[in-house]
Protein backbone atom coordinates (compact mmCIF):
# COMPACT_ATOMS: atom_id res chain seq x y z
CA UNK A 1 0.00 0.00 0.00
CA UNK A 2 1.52 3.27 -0.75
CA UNK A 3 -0.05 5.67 1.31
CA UNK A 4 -0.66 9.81 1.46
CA UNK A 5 -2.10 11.07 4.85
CA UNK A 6 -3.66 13.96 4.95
CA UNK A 7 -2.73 15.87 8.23
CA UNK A 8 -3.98 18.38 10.12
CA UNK A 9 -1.04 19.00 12.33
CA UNK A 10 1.82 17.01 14.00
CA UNK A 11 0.26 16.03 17.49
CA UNK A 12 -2.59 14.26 15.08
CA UNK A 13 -0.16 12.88 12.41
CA UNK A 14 2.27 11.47 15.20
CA UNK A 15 0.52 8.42 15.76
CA UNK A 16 -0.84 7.30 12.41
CA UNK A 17 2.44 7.82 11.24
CA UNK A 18 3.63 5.48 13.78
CA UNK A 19 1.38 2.87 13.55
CA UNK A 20 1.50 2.28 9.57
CA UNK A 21 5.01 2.56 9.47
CA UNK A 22 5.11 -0.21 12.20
CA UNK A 23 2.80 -2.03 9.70
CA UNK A 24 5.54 -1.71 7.24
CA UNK A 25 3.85 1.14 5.50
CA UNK A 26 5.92 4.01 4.57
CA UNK A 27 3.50 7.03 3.93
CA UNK A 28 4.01 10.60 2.90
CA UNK A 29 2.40 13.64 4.25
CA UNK A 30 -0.21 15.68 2.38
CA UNK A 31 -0.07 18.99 4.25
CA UNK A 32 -3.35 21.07 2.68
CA UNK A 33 -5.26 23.58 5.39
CA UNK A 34 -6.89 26.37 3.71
CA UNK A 35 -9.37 26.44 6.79
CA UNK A 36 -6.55 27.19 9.26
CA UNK A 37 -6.57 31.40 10.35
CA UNK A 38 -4.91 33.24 10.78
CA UNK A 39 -2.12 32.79 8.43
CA UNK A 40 1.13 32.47 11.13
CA UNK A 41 -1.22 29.57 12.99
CA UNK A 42 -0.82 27.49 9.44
CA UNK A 43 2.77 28.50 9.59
CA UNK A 44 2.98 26.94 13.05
CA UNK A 45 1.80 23.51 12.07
CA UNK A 46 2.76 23.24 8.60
CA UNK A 47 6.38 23.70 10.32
CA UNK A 48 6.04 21.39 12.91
CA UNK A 49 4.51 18.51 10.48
CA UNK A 50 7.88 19.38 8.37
CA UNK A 51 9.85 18.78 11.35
CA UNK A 52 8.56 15.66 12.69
CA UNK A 53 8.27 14.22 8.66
CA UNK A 54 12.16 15.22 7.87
CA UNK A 55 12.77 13.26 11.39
CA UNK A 56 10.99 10.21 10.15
CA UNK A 57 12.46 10.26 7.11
CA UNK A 58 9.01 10.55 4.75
CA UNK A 59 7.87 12.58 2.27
CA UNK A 60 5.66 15.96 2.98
CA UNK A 61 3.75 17.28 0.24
CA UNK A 62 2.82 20.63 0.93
CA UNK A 63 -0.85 22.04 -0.62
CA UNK A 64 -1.50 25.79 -1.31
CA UNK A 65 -3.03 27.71 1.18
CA UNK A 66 -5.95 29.07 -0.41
CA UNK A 67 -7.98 30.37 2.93
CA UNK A 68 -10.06 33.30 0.43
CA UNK A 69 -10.79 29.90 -1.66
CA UNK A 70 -11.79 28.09 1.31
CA UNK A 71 -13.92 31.19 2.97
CA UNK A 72 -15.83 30.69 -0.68
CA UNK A 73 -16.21 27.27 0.26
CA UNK A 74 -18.00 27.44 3.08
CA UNK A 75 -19.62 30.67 2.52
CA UNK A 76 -22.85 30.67 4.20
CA UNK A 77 -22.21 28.03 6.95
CA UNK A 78 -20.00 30.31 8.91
CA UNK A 79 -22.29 30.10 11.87
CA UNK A 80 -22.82 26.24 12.04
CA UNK A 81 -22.05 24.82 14.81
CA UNK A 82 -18.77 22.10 15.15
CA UNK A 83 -19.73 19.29 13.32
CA UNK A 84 -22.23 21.00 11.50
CA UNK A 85 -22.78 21.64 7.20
CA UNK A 86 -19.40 24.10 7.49
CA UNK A 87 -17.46 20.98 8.36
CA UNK A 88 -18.90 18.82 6.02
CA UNK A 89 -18.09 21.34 3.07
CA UNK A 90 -14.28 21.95 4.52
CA UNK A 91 -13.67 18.18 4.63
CA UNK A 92 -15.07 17.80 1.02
CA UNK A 93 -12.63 20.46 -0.13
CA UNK A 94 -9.33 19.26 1.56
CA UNK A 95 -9.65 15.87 1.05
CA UNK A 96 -10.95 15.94 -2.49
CA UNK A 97 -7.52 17.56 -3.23
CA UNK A 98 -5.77 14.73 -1.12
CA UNK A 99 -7.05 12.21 -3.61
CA UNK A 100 -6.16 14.37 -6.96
CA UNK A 101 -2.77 14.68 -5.30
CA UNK A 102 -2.33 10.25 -4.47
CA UNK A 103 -3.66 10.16 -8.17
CA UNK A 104 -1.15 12.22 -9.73
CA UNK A 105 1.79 11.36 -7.54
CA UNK A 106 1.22 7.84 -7.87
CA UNK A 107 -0.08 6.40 -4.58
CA UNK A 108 -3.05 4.08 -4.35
CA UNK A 109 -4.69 4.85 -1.02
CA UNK A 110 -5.13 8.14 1.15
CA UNK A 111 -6.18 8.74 4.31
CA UNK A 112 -6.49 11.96 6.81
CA UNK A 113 -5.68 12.51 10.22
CA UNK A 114 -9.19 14.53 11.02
CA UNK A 115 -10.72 10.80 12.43
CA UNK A 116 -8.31 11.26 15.04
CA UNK A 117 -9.81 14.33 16.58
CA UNK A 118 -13.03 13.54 18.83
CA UNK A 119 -14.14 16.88 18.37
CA UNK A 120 -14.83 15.88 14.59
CA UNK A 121 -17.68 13.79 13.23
CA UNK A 122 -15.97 10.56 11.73
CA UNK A 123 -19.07 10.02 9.62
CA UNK A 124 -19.02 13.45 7.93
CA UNK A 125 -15.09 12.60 7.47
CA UNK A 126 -15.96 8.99 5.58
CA UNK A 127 -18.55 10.87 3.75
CA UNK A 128 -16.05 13.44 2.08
CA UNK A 129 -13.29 10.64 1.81
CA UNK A 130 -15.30 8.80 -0.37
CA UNK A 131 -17.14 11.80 -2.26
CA UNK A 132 -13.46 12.52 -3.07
CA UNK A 133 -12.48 9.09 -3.52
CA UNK A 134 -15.63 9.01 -6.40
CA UNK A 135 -13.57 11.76 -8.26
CA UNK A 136 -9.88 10.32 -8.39
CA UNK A 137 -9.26 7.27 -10.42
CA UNK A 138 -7.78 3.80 -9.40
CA UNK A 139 -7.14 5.73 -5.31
CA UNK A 140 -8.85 4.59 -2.43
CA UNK A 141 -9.97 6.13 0.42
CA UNK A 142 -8.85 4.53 3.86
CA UNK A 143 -11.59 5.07 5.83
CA UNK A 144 -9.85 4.81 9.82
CA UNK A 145 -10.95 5.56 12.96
CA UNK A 146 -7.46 6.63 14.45
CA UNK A 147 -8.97 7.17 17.61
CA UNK A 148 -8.80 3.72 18.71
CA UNK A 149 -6.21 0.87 19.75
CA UNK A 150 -4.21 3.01 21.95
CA UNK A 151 -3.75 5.85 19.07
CA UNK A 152 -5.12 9.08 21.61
CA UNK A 153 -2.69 8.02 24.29
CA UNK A 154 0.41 7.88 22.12
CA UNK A 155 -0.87 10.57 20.52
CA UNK A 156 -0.36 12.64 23.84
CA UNK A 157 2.47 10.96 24.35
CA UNK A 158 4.42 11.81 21.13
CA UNK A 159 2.98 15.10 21.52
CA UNK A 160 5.09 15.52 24.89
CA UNK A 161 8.62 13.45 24.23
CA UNK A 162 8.21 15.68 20.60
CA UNK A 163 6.95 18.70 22.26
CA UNK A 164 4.96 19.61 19.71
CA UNK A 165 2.65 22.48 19.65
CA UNK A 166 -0.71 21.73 20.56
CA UNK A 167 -3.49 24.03 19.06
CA UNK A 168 -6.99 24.41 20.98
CA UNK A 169 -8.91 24.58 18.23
CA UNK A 170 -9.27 23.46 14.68
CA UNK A 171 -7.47 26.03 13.01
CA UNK A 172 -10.78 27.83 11.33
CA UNK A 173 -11.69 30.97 12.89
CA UNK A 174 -15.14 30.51 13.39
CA UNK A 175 -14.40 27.62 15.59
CA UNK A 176 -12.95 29.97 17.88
CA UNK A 177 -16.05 30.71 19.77
């Protein structure tokens, strides 16, 4: 399986990246957050993912940031709540350019580190996975609850032996309230 995981942010990635390349999976990083505001906050993590990638020795793949093409996106679901249409549509959007990105650079399967976060809806996650997985050809969408088997507590451990920064919120600005 040749793999390209979507992440979020290092703390997330940490442990997926672990566990599949235990599983003798080497996978690259896609690093594509057009939702994350203010522009020095995507700095922050796209760093840190750089960091930790260069340390395990993988591929990162860096994505524009295209937050005015994302605030299109979502226009008119600023005020849902977490977990609401706004989420669904940002999801859609990120990992729909995950799966162009597998397809064009070769890899079969991709995957994104949003199932790891409780605070997101792993349903509205599968759903855009595979609405973008309908638009690539011959790339599948890993569809992973990375929440389980251990992953949150290594997840806060990696975050502390790595000591990663760890954001309180998504990285979209209306999730700030």
């Amino acid at each position: 399986m040749k793999i390209l995981l979507h992440a979020c942010c290092a703390p997330c990635s940490a442990p997926i990246l672990e566990k599949l390349m235990n599983e003798g999976i080497k996978p690259a990083i896609f690093y594509y957050n057009p939702n994350i505001f203010p522009k020095e906050e995507y700095e922050i993590r796209r760093n840190e993912c750089e960091k930790y990638s260069q340390k395990l020795g993988i591929e990162m793949i860096e994505g524009p940031y295209e937050h005015e093409k994302w605030l299109e996106e979502i226009k008119g679901f600023e005020n849902e709540p977490e977990r609401g249409g706004r989420c669904l549509r940002c999801f859609k959007m990120r990992l729909k350019l995950t799966a162009k990105t597998a397809q064009e650079k070769g890899f079969d399967t991709f995957a994104s580190t949003l199932s790891s976060s409780r605070w997101k809806s792993l349903e509205q996650i599968d759903e855009a996975g595979f609405y973008a997985q309908s638009l690539a050809q011959n790339v599948n969408y890993l569809a992973k609850n990375w929440r389980k088997g251990g992953l949150q507590q290594r997840r806060n451990e990696l975050l502390k032996e790595n000591g990663f920064y760890n954001q309180l919120y998504c990285g979209c600005e209306f999730s700030l309230r």
